[in-house]
Protein backbone atom coordinates (compact mmCIF):
# COMPACT_ATOMS: atom_id res chain seq x y z
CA UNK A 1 -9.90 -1.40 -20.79
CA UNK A 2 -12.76 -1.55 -18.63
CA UNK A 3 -11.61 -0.94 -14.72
CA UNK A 4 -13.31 -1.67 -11.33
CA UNK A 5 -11.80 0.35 -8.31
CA UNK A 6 -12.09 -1.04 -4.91
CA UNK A 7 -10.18 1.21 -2.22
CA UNK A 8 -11.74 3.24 1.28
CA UNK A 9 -13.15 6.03 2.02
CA UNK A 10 -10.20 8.06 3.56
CA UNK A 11 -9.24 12.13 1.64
CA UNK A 12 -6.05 9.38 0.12
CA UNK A 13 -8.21 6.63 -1.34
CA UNK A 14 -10.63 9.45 -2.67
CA UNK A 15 -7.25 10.98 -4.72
CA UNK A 16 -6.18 7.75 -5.85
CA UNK A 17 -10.08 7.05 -7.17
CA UNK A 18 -10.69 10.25 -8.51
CA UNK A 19 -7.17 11.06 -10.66
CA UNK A 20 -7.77 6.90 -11.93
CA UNK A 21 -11.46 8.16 -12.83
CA UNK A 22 -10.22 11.12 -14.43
CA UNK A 23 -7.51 9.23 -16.72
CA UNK A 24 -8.82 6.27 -17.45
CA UNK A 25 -12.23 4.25 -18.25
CA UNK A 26 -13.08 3.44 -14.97
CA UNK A 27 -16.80 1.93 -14.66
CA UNK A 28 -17.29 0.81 -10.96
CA UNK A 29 -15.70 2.00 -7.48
CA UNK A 30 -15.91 -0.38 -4.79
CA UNK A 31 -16.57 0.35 -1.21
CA UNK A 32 -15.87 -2.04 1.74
CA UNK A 33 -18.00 -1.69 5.00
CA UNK A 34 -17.11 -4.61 6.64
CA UNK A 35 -13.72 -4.27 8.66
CA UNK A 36 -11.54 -7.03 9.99
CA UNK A 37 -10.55 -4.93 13.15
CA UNK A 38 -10.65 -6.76 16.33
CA UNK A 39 -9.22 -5.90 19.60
CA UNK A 40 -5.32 -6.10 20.52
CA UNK A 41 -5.80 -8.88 23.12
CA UNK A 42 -8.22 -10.80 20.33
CA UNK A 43 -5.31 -11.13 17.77
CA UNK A 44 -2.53 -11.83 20.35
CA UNK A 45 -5.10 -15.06 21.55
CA UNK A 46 -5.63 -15.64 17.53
CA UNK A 47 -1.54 -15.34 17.00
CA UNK A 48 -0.74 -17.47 20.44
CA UNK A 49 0.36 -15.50 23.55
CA UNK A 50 3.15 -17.37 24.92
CA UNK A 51 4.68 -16.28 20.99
CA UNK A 52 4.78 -12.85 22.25
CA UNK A 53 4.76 -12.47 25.80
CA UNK A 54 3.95 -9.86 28.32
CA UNK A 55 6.59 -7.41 27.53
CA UNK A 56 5.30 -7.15 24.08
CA UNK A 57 1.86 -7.21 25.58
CA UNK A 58 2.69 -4.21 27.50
CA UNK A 59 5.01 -2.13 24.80
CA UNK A 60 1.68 -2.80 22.02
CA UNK A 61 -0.67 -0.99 25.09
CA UNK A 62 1.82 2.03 25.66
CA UNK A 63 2.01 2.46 21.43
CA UNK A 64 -2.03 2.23 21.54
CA UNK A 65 -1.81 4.93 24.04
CA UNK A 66 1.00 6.70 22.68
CA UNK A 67 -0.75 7.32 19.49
CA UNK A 68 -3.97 8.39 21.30
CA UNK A 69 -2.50 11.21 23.19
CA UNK A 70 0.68 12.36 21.67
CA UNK A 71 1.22 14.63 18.66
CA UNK A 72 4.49 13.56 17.95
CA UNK A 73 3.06 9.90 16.74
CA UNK A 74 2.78 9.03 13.20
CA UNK A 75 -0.68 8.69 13.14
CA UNK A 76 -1.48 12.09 14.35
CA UNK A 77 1.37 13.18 11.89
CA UNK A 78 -0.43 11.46 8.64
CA UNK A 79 -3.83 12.73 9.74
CA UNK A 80 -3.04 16.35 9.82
CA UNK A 81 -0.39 15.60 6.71
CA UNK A 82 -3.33 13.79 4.59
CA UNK A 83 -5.76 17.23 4.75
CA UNK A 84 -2.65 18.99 3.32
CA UNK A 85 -1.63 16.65 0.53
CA UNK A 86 -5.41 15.52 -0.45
CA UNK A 87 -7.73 17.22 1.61
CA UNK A 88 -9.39 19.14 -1.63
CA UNK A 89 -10.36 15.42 -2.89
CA UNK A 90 -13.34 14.87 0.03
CA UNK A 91 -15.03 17.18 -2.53
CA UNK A 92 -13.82 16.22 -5.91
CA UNK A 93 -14.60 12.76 -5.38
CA UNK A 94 -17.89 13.72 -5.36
CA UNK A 95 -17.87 14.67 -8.93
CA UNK A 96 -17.95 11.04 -9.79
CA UNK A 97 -21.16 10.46 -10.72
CA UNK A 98 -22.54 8.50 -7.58
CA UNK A 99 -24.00 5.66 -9.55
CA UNK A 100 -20.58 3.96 -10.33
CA UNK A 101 -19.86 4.19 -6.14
CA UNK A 102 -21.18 1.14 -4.74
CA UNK A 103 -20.55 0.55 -0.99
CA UNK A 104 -20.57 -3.06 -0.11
CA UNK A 105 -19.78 -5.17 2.75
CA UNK A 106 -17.01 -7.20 1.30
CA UNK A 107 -15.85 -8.24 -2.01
CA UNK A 108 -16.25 -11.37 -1.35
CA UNK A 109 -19.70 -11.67 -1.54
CA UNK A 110 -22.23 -13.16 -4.58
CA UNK A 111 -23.04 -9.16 -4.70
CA UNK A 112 -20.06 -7.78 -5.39
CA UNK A 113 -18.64 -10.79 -8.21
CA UNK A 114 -21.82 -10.15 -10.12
CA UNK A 115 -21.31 -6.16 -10.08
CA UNK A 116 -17.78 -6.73 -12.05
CA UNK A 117 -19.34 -9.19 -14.28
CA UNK A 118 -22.30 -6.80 -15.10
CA UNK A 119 -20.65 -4.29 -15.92
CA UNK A 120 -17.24 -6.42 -18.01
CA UNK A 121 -14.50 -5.17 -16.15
CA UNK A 122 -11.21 -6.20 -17.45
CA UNK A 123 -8.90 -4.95 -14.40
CA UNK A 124 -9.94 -4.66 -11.00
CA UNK A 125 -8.00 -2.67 -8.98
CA UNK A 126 -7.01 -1.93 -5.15
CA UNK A 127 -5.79 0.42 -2.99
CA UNK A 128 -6.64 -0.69 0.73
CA UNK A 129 -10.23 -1.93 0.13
CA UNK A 130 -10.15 -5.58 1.39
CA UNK A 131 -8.84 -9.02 1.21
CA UNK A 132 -10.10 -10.43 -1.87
CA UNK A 133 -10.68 -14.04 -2.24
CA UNK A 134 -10.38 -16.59 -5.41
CA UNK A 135 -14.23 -15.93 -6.87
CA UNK A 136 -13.48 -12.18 -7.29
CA UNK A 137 -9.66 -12.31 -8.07
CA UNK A 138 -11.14 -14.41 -10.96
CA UNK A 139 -13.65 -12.16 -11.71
CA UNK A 140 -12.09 -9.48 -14.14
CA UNK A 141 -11.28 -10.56 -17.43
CA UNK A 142 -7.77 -9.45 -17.55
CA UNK A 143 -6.52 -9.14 -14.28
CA UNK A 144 -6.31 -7.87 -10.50
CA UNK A 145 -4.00 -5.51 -9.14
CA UNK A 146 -3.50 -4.51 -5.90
CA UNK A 147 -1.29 -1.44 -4.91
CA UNK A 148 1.19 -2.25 -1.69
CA UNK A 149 2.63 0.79 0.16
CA UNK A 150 6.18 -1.13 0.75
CA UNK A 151 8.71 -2.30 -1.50
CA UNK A 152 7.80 -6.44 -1.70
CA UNK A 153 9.38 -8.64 -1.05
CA UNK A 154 11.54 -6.47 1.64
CA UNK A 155 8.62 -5.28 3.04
CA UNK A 156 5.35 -7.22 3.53
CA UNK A 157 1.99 -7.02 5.26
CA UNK A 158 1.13 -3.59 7.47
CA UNK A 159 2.67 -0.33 8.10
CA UNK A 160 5.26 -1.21 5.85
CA UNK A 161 6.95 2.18 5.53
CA UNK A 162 6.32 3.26 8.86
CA UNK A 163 8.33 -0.26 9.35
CA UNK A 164 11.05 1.18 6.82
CA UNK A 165 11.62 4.39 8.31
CA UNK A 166 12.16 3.19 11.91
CA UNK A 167 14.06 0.50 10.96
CA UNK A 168 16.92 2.99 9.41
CA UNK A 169 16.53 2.29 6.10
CA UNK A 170 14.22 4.87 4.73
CA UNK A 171 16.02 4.10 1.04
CA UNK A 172 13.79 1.20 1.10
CA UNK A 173 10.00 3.02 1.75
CA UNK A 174 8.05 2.75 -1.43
CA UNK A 175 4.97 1.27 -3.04
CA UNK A 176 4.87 -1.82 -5.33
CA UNK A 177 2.41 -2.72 -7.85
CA UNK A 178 1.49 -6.81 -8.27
CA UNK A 179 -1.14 -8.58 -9.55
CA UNK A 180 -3.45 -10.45 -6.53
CA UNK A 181 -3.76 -13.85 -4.89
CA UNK A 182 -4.62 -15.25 -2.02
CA UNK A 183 -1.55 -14.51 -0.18
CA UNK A 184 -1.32 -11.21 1.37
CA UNK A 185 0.95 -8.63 -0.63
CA UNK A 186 2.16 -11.94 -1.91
CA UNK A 187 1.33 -11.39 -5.72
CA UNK A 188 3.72 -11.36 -8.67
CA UNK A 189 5.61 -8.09 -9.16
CA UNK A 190 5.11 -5.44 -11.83
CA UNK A 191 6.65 -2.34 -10.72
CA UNK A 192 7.88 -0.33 -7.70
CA UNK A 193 7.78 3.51 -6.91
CA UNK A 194 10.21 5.19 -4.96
CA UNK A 195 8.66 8.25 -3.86
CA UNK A 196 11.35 11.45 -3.28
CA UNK A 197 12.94 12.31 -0.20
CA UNK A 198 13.36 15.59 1.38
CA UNK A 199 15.55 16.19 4.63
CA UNK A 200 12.19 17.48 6.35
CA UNK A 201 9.99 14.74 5.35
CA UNK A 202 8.72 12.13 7.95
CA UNK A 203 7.41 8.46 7.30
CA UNK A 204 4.05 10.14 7.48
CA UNK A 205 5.24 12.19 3.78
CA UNK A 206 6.65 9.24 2.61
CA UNK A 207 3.73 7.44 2.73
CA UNK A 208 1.17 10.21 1.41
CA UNK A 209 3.85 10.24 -1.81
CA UNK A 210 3.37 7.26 -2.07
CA UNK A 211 0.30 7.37 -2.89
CA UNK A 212 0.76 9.61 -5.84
CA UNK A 213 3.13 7.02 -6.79
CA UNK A 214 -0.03 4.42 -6.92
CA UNK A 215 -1.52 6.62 -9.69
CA UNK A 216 1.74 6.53 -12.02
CA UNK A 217 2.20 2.83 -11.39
CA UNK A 218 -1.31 1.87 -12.56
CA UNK A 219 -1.36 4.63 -15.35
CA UNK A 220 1.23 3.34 -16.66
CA UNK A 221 0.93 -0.17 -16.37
CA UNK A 222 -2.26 0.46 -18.15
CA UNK A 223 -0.27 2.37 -20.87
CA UNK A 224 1.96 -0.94 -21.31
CA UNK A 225 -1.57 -3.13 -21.59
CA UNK A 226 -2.59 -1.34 -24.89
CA UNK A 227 0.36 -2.18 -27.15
CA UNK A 228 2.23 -5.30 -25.05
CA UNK A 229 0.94 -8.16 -24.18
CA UNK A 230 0.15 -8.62 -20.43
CA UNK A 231 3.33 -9.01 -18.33
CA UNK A 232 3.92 -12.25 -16.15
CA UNK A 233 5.59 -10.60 -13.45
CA UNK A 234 8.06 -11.79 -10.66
CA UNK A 235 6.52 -14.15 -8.90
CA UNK A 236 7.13 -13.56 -4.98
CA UNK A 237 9.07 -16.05 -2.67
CA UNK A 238 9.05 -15.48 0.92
CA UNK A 239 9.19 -12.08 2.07
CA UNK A 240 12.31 -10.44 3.39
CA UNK A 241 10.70 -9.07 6.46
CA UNK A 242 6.68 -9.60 6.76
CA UNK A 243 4.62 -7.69 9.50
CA UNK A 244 1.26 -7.90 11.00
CA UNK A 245 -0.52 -4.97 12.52
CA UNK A 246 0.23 -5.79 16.26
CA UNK A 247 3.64 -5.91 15.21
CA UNK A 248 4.32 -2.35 16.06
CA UNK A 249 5.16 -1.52 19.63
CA UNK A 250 6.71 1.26 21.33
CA UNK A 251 9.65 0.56 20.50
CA UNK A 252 8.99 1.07 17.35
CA UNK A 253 7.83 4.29 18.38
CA UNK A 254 10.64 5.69 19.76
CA UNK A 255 12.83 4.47 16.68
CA UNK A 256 10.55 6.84 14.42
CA UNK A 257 10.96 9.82 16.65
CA UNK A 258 14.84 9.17 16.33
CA UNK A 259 14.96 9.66 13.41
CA UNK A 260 13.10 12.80 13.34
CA UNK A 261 15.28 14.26 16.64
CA UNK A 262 18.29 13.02 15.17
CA UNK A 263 17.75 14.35 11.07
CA UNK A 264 18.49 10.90 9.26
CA UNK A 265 16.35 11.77 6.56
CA UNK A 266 18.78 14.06 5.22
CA UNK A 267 21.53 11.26 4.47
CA UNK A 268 18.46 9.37 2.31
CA UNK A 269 17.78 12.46 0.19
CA UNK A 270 17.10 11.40 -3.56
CA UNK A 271 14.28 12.13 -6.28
CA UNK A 272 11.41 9.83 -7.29
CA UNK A 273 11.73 7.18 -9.60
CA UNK A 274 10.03 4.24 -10.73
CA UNK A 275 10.78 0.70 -11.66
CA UNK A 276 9.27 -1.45 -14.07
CA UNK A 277 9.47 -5.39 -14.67
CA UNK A 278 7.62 -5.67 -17.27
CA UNK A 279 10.75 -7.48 -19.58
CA UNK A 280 11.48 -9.99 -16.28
CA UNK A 281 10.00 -13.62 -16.50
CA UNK A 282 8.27 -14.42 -13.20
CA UNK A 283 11.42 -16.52 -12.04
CA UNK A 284 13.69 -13.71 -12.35
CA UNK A 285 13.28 -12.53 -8.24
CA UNK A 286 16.66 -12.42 -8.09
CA UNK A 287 16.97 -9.60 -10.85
CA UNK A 288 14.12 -7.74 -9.48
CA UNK A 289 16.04 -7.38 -6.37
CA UNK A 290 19.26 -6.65 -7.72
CA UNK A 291 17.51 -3.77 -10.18
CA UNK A 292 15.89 -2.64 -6.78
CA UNK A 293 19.39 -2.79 -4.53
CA UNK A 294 21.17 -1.07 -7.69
CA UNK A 295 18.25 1.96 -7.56
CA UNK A 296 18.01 2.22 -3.26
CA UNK A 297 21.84 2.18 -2.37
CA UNK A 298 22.37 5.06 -0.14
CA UNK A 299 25.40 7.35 -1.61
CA UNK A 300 25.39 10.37 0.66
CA UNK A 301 25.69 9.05 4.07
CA UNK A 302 28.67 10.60 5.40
């Protein structure tokens, strides 16, 4: 099978690229320049003020700030956290030989649809990267695949574990593998990761396992292509809780740190494991999610 990557150019998009290129017959890795970034005050105008209001005006500035100045915020936490778990990549992704790395503006250009077709590709596949549209979705001559760092459909859209963990329920942080469409994360289902838990691990090492968990779900969903036929997967309904980037606040904030000062993580200890769907017809949501309840109940909490 002939595979396109598309992902960033952060030390945990270079692991993810480099352990795929590594294992597997991978023939083009995709860049994306262009970013969809705009300023806080832009998207609340795009997403209607009088929706969210001045309070959560004013909690979204003191998280910006927060996570500007203090070391105790999740983003510091996952910076210095990402040079320990994958800082050695920066270098080894170099090792790919520079011809197959093709920085582009966006995907969704003429450019980048004739690159997979050049070159065959059977799967594309994502980590981060961009938001694909229908002309190179359609593009690969199997299939496109887009790794989600949450467990869909509990968890949609951004900062889905960091959503997770300050919500309580770090049981449910994990990845999930789906095919694409046009609707964000919104994709039929092929397999979730549930990365391990340690007492001392934050939402910051959650995430970064994650992202080893990325690697096994596409290896082995790869694995499945060369004797099975391709799997349907679950088709998606509406999500159980969908989130936007402005979404997180301060509040949110301070829920993370509890759980830190207050050592949750320790009731939510458990191993990794990972769960495939591969047997499930795509109306079978309701399995999914039972298979999924069945694998994140929480049996040590006092």
């Amino acid at each position: 099978m002939k595979i396109a990557l598309v992902t960033n150019q952060d030390n945990h998009h270079k692991f993810w690229a480099y352990e795929l290129y590594q294992q597997h017959d991978v023939r083009l890795i995709l860049l994306p320049t262009a970013t969809a970034q705009g300023s806080v005050l832009s998207k609340m105008k795009a997403k209607k003020f009088d929706y969210y209001g001045p309070f959560w005006l004013l909690m979204k500035l003191l998280s910006l700030g927060y996570h500007q100045l203090s070391r105790n915020s999740f983003s510091q936490d996952l910076a210095l956290k990402e040079a320990r778990y994958f800082g050695a990549y920066k270098e080894k992704f170099k090792q790919i030989p520079q011809g197959m790395v093709k920085e582009i503006q966006t995907v969704n250009s003429p450019e980048a649809v004739e690159m997979i077709k050049e070159a065959d590709i059977d799967l594309i596949c994502f980590l981060g990267g961009d938001i694909a549209r229908k002309d190179f979705i359609r593009s690969a001559k199997v299939a496109a695949l887009n790794f989600h760092s949450g467990l869909s459909p509990f968890y949609n859209g951004n900062k889905t574990m960091f959503h997770a963990v300050s919500d309580f329920r770090p049981n449910l942080a994990g990845g999930t593998l789906m095919y694409i469409n046009e609707r964000i994360d919104g994709g039929a289902i092929l397999s979730h990761y549930l990365p391990e838990i340690n007492e001392q691990d934050t939402a910051a090492d959650l995430f970064l396992k994650g992202i080893r968990g990325a690697v096994l779900l596409y290896s082995n969903f790869f694995h499945h292509l060369q004797n099975h036929p391709r799997p349907c997967g679950v088709r998606q309904g509406r999500s159980f809780k969908y989130v936007r980037n402005i979404d997180w606040t301060y509040l949110n904030d301070i829920k993370l740190n509890k759980v830190a000062r207050y050592k949750i993580m320790k009731r939510y200890t458990r191993p990794a494991d990972r769960i495939d769907y591969f047997d499930l017809s795509e109306n079978s949501v309701a399995d999914l999610c039972a298979r999924l309840v069945q694998k994140t109940l929480v049996k040590n909490i006092p």
